[in-house]
N, C-alpha and C. Protein backbone atom coordinates (compact mmCIF):
# COMPACT_ATOMS: atom_id res chain seq x y z
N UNK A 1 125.34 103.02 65.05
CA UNK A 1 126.78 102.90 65.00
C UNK A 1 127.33 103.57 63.74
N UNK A 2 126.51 103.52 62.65
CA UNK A 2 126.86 103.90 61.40
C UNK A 2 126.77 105.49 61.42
N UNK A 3 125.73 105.97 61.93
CA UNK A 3 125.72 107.74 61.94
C UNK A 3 126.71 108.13 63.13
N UNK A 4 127.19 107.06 64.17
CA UNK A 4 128.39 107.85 65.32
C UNK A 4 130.18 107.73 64.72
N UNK A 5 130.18 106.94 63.41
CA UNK A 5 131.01 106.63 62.72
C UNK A 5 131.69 105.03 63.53
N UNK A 6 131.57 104.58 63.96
CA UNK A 6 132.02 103.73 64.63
C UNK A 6 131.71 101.96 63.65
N UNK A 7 131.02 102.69 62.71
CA UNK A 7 131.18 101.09 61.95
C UNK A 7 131.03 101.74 60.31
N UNK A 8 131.86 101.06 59.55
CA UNK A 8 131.76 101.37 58.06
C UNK A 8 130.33 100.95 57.31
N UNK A 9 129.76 101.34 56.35
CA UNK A 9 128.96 100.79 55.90
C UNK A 9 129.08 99.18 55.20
N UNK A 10 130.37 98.97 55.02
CA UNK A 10 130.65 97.62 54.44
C UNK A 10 130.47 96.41 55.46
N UNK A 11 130.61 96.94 56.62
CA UNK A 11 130.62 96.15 58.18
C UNK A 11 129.06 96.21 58.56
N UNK A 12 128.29 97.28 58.12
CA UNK A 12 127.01 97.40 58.67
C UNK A 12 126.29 96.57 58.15
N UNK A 13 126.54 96.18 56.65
CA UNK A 13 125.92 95.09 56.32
C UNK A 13 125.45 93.47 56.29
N UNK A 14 126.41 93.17 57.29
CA UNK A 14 126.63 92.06 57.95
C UNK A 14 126.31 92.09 59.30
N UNK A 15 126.95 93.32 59.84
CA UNK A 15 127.30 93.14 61.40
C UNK A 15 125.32 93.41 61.99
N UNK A 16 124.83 94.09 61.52
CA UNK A 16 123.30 94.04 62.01
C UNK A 16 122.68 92.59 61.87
N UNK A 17 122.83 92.07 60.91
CA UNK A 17 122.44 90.13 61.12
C UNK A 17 123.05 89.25 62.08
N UNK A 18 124.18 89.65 61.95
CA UNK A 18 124.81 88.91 63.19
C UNK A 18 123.99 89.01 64.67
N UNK A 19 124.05 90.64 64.73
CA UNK A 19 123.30 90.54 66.52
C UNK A 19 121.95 90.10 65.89
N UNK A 20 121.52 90.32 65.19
CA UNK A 20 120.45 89.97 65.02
C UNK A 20 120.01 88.30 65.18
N UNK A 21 121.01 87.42 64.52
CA UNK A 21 120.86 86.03 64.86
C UNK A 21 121.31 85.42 66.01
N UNK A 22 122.61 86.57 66.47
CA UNK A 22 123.01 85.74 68.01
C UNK A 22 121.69 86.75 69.23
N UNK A 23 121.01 87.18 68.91
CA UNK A 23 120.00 87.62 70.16
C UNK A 23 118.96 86.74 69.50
N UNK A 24 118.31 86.05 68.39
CA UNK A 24 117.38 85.04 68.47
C UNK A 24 118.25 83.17 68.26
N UNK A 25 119.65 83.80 68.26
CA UNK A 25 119.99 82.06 68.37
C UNK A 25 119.97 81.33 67.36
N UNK A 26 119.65 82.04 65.76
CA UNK A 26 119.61 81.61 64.49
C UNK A 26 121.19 81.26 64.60
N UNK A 27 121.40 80.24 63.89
CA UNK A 27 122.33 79.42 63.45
C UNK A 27 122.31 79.84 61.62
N UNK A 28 122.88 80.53 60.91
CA UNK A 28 122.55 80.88 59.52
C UNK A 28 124.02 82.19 59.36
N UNK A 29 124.05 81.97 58.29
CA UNK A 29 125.49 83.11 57.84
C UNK A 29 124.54 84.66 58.01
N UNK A 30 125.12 85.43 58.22
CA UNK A 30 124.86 86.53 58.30
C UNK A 30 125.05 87.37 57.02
N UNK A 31 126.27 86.65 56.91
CA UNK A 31 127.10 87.30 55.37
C UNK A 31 126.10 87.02 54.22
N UNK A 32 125.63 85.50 54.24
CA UNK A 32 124.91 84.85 53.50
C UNK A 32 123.35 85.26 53.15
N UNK A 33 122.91 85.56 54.30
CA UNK A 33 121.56 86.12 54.38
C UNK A 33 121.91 87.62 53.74
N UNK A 34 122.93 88.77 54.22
CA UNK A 34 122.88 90.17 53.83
C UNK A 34 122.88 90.64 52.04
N UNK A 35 123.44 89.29 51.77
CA UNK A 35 123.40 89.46 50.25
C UNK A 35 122.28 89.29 49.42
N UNK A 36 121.35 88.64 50.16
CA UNK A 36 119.93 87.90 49.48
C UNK A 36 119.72 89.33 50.04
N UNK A 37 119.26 89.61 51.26
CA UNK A 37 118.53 90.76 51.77
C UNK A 37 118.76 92.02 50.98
N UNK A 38 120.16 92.25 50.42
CA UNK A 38 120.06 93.57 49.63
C UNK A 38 119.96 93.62 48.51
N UNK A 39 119.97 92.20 47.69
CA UNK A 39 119.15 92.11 46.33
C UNK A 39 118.01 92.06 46.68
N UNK A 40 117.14 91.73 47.50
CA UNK A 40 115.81 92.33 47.14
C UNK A 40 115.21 93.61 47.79
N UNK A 41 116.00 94.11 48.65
CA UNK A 41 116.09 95.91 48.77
C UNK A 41 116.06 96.47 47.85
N UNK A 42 117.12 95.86 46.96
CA UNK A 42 117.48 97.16 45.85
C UNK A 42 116.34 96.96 44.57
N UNK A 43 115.24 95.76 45.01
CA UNK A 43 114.35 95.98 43.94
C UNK A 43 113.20 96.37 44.16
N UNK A 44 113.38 96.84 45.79
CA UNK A 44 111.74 97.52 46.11
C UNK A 44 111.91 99.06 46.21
N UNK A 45 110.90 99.87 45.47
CA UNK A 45 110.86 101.22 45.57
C UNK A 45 109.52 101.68 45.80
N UNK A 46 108.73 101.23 46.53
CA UNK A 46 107.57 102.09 47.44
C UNK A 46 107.68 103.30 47.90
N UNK A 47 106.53 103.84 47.41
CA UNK A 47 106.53 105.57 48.06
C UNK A 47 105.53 105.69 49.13
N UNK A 48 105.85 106.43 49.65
CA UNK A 48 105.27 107.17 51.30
C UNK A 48 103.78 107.49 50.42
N UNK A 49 102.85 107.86 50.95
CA UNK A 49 101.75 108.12 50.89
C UNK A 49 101.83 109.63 50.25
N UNK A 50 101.87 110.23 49.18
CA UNK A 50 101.62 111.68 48.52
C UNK A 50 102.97 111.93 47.69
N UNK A 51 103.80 111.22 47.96
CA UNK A 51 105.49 111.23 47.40
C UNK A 51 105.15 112.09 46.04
N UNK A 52 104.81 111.22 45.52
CA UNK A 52 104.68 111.71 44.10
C UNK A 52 103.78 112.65 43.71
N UNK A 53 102.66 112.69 44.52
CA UNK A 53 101.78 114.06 43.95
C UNK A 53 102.92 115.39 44.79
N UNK A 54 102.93 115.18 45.96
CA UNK A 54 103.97 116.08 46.18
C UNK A 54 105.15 116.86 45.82
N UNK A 55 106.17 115.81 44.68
CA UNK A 55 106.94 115.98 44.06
C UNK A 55 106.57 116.62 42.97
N UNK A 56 105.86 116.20 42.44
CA UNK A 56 105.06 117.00 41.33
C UNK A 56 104.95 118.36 41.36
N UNK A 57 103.83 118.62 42.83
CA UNK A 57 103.55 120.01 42.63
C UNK A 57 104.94 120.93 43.16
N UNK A 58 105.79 120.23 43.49
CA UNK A 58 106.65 121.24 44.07
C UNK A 58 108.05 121.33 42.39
N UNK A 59 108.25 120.39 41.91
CA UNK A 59 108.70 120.20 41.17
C UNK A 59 109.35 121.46 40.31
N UNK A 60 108.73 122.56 39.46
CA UNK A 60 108.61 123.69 39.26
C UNK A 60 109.00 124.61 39.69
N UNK A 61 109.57 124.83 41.22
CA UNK A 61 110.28 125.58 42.15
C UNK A 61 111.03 125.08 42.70
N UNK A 62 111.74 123.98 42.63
CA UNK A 62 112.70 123.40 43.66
C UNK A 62 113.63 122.04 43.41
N UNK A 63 114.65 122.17 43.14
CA UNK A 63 115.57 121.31 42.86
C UNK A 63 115.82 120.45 44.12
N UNK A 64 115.11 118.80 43.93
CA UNK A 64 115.10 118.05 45.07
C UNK A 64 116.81 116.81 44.64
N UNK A 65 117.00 116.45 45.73
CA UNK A 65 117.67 115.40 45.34
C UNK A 65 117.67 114.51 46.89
N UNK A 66 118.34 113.28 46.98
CA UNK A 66 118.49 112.33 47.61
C UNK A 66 119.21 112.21 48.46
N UNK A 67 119.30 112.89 50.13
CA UNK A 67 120.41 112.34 50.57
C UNK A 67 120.40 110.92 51.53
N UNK A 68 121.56 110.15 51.77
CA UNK A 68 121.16 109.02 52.26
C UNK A 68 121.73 108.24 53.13
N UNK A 69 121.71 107.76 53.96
CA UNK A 69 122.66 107.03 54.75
C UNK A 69 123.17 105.71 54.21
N UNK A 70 122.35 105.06 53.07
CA UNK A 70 121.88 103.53 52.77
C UNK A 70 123.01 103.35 51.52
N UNK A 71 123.28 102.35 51.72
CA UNK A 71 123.89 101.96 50.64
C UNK A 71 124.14 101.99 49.29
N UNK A 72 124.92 101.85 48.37
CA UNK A 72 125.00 102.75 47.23
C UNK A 72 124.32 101.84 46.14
N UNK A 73 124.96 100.41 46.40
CA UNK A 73 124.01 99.26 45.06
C UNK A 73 122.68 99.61 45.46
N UNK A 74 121.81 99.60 46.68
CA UNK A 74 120.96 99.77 47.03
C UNK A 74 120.25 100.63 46.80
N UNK A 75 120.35 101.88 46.84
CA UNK A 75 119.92 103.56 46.59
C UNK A 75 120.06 103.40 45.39
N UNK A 76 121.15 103.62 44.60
CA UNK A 76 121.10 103.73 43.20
C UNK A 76 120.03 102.77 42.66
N UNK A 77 120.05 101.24 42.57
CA UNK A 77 119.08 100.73 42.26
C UNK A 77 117.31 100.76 42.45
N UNK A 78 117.55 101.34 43.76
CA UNK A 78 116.01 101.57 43.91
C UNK A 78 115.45 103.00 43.26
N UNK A 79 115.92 104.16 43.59
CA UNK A 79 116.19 105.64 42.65
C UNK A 79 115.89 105.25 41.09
N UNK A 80 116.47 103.93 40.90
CA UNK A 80 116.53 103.83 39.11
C UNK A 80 115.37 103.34 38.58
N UNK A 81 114.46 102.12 39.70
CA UNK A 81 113.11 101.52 39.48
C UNK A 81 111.94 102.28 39.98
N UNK A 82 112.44 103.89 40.63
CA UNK A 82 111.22 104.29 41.45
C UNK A 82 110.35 105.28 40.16
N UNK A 83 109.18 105.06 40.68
CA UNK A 83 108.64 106.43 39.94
C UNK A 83 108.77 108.00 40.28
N UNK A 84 109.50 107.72 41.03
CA UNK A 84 109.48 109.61 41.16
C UNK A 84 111.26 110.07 40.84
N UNK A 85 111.80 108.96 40.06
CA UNK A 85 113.45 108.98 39.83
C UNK A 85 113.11 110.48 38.93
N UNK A 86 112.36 110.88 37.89
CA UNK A 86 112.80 112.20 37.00
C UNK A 86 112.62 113.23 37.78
N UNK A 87 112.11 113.14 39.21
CA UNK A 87 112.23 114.61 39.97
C UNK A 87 113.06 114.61 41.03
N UNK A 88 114.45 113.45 41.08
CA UNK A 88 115.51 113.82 41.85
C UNK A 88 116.52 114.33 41.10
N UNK A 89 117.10 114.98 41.08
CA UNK A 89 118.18 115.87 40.52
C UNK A 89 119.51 115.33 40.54
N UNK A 90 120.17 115.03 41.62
CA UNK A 90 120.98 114.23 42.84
C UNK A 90 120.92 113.57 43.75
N UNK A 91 121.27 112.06 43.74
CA UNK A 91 121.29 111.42 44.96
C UNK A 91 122.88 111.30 45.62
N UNK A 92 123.00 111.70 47.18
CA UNK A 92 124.33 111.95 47.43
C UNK A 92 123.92 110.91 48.80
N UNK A 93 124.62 109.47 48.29
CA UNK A 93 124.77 108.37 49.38
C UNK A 93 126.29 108.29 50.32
N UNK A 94 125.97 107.96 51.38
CA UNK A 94 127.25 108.17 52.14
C UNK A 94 128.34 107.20 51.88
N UNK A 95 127.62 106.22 51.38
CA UNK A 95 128.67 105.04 50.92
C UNK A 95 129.91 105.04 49.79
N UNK A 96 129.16 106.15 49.39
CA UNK A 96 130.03 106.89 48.18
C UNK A 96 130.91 108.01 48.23
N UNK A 97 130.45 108.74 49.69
CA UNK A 97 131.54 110.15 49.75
C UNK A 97 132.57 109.71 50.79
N UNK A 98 132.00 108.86 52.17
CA UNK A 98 132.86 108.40 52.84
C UNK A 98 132.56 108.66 54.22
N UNK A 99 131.61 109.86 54.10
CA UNK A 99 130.45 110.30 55.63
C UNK A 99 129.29 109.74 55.56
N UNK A 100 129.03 109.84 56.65
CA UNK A 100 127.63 109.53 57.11
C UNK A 100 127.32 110.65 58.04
N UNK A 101 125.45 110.85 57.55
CA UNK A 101 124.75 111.45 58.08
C UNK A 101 124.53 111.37 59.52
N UNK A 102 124.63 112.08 60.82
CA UNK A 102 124.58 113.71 60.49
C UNK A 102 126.52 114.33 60.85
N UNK A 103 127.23 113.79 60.25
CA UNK A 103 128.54 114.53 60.22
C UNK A 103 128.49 115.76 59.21
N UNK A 104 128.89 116.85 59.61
CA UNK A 104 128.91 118.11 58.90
C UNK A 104 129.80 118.04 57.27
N UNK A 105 130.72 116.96 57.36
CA UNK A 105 131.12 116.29 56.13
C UNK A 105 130.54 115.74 55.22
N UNK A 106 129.03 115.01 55.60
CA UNK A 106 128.45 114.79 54.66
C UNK A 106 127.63 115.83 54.23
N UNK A 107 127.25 116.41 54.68
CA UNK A 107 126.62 117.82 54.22
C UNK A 107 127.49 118.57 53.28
N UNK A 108 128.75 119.07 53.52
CA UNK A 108 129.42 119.26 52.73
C UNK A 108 129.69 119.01 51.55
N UNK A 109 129.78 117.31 51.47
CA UNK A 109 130.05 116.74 50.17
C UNK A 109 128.90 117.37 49.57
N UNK A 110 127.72 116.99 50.43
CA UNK A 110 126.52 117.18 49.40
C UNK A 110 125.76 118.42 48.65
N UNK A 111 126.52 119.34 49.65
CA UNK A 111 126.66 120.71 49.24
C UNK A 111 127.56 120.76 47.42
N UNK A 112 128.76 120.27 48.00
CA UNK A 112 129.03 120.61 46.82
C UNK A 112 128.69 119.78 45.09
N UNK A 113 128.25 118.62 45.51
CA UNK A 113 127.80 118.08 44.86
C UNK A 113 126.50 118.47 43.90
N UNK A 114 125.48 119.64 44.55
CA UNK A 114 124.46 120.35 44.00
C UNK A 114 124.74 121.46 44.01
N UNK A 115 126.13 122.37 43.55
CA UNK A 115 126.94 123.42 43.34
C UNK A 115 126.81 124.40 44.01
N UNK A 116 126.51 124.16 45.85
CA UNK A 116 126.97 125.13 46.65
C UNK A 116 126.06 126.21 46.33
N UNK A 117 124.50 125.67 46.68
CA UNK A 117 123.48 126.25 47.04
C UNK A 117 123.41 127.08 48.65
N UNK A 118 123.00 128.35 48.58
CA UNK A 118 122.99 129.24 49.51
C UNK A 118 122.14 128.55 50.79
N UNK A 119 123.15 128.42 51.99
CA UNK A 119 122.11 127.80 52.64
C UNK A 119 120.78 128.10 53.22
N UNK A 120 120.20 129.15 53.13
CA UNK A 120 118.62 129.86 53.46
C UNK A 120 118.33 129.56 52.13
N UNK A 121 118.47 128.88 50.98
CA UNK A 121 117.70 128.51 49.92
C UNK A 121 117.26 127.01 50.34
N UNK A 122 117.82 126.09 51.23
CA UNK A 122 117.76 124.96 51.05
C UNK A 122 117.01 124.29 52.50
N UNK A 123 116.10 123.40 52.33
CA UNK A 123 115.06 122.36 53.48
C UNK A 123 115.76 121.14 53.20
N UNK A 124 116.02 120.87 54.60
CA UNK A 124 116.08 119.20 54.59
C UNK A 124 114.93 118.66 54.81
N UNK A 125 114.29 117.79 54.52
CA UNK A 125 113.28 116.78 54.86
C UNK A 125 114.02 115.45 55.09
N UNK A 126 113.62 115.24 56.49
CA UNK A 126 114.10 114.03 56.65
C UNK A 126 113.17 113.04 57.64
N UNK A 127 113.28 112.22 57.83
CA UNK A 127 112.68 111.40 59.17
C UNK A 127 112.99 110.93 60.57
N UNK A 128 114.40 111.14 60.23
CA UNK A 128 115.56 110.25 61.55
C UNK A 128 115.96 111.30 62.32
N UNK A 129 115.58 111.80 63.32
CA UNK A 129 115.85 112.90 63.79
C UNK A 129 117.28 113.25 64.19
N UNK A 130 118.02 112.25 64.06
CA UNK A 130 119.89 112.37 64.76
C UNK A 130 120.02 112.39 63.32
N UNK A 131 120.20 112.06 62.36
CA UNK A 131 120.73 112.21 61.16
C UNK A 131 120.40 113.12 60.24
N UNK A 132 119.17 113.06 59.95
CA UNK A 132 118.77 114.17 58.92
C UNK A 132 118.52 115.56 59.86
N UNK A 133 117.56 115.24 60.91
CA UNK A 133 117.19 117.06 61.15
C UNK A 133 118.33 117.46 62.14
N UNK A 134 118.96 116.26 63.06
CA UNK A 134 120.14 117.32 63.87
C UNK A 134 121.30 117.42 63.06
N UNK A 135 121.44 116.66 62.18
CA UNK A 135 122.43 117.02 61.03
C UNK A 135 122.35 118.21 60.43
N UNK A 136 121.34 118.50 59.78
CA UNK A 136 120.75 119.39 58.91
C UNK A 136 120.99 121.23 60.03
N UNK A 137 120.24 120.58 60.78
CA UNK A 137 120.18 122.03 62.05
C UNK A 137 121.66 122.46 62.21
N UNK A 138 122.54 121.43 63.09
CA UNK A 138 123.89 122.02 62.81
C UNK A 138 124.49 122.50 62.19
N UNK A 139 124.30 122.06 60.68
CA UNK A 139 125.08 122.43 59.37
C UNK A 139 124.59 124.15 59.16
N UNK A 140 123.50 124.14 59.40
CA UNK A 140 123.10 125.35 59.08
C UNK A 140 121.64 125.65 58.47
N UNK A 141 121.16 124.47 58.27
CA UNK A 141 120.04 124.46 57.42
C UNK A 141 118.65 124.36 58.08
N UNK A 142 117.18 124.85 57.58
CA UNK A 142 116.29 124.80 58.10
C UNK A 142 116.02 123.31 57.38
N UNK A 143 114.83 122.85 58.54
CA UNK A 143 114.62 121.49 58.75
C UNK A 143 113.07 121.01 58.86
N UNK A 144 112.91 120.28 58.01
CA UNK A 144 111.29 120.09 58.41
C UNK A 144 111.59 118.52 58.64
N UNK A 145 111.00 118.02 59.69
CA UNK A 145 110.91 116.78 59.88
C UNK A 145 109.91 116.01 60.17
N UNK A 146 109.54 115.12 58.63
CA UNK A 146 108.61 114.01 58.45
C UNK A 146 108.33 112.99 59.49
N UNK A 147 107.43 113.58 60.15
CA UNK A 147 107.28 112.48 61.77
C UNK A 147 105.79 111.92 61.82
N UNK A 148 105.51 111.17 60.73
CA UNK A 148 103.92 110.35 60.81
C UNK A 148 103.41 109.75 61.84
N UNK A 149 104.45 109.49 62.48
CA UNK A 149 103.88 108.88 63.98
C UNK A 149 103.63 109.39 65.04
N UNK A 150 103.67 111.12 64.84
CA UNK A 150 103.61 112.06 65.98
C UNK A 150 104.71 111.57 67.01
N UNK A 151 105.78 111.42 66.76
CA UNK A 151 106.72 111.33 67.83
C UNK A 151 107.28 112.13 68.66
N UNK A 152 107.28 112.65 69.96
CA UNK A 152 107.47 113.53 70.73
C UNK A 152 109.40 114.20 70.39
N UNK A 153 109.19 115.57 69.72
CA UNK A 153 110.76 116.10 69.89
C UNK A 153 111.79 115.51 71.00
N UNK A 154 112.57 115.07 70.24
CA UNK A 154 113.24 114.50 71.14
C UNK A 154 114.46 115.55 72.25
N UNK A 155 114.76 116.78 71.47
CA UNK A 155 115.28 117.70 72.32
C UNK A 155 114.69 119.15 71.62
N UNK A 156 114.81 120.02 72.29
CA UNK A 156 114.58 121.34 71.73
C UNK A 156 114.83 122.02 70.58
N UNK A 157 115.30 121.20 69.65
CA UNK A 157 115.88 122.12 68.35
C UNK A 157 114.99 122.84 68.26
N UNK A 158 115.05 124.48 66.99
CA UNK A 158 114.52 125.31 66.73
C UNK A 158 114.41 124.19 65.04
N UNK A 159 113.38 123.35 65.23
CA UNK A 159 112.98 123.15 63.82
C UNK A 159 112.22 124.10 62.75
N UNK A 160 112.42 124.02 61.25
CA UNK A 160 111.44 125.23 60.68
C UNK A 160 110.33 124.24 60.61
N UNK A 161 109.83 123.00 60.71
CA UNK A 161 108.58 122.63 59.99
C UNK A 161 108.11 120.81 60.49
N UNK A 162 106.99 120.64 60.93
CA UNK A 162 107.10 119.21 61.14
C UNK A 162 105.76 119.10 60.40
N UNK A 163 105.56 117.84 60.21
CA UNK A 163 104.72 117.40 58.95
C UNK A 163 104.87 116.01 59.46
N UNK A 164 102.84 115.18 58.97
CA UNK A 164 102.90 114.02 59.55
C UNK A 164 102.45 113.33 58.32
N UNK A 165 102.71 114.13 57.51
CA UNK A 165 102.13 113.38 55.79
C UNK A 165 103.10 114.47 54.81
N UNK A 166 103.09 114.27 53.37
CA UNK A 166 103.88 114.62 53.23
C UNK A 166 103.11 115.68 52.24
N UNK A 167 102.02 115.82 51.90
CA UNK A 167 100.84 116.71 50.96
C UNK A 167 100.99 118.12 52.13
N UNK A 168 101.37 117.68 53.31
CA UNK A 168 101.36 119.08 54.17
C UNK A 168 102.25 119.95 53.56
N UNK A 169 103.51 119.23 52.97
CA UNK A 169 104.44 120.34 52.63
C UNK A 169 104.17 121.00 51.77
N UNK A 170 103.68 121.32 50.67
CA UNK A 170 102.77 121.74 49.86
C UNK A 170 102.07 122.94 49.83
N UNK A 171 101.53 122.92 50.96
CA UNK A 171 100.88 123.75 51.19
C UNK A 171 101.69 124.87 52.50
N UNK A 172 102.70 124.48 52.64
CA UNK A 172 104.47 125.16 53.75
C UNK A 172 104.65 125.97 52.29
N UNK A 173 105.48 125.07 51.10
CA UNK A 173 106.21 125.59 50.10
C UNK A 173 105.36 126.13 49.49
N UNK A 174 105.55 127.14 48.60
CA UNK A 174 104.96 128.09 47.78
C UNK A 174 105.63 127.49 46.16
């Protein structure tokens, strides 16, 4: 609902507990629970399996930054406790520009936000295939999409790159 624009992020944070307790019948605030739930979001920062050796070696050639659908106390806080925070450059959360991913608006913002980088200079890596890579594809950009679970393309895009770990890219980027 949040990437078709049809719910704000301030609403998403509640309104997912809700169905969530009226389809198991929990009797409990929703409101009440979303606030516990995103203080301790915003204090977990686990990395994917190679994150950081990855970041590393690419580090040297390539100005990475953050884009995000997730919330801004959230992102910012976790970005701030993670270990791989000195090799993001920019994190550009939607909660903060006013789009959500994949609207060509948030791309935009985020464009200009990392000063309107040429788009054949720039890869999205993403995981969510409606948000990051059909976002990304529309906008204009080549797309590699992080799919560890071997998940079958869901439509034909002309993707540049799929990867089921993330040490593959590595050896893509130069």
């Amino acid at each position: 609902m949040l990437e078709k624009g049809l719910l704000a992020p301030d609403a998403l944070k509640v309104r997912r507990f809700e169905l969530l307790f009226e389809a198991m019948d929990i009797k409990q605030s929703a409101a009440e629970f979303s606030a516990v739930y995103l203080d301790c979001l915003a204090g977990c920062s686990e990395l994917i399996d190679g994150a950081h050796e990855m970041l590393d070696a690419l580090r040297s050639n390539y100005q990475m930054a953050v884009l995000t659908n997730g919330l801004r106390a959230v992102q910012r806080a976790r970005l701030s406790c993670s270990a791989i925070r000195e090799h993001i450059s920019e994190i550009v959360i939607s909660d903060e520009i006013g789009f959500a991913k994949p609207a060509p608006e948030f791309f935009e913002a985020a464009f200009a936000r990392l000063g309107n980088p040429p788009k054949r200079e720039v890869l999205m890596i993403g995981d969510n295939w409606i948000s990051d890579i059909q976002g990304a594809f529309h906008y204009g950009l080549d797309t590699c999409w992080f799919n560890p679970c071997r998940q079958p393309r869901p439509d034909n895009l002309a993707i540049t790159l799929e990867i089921a770990s993330l040490p593959e890219l590595t050896k893509w980027l130069p």
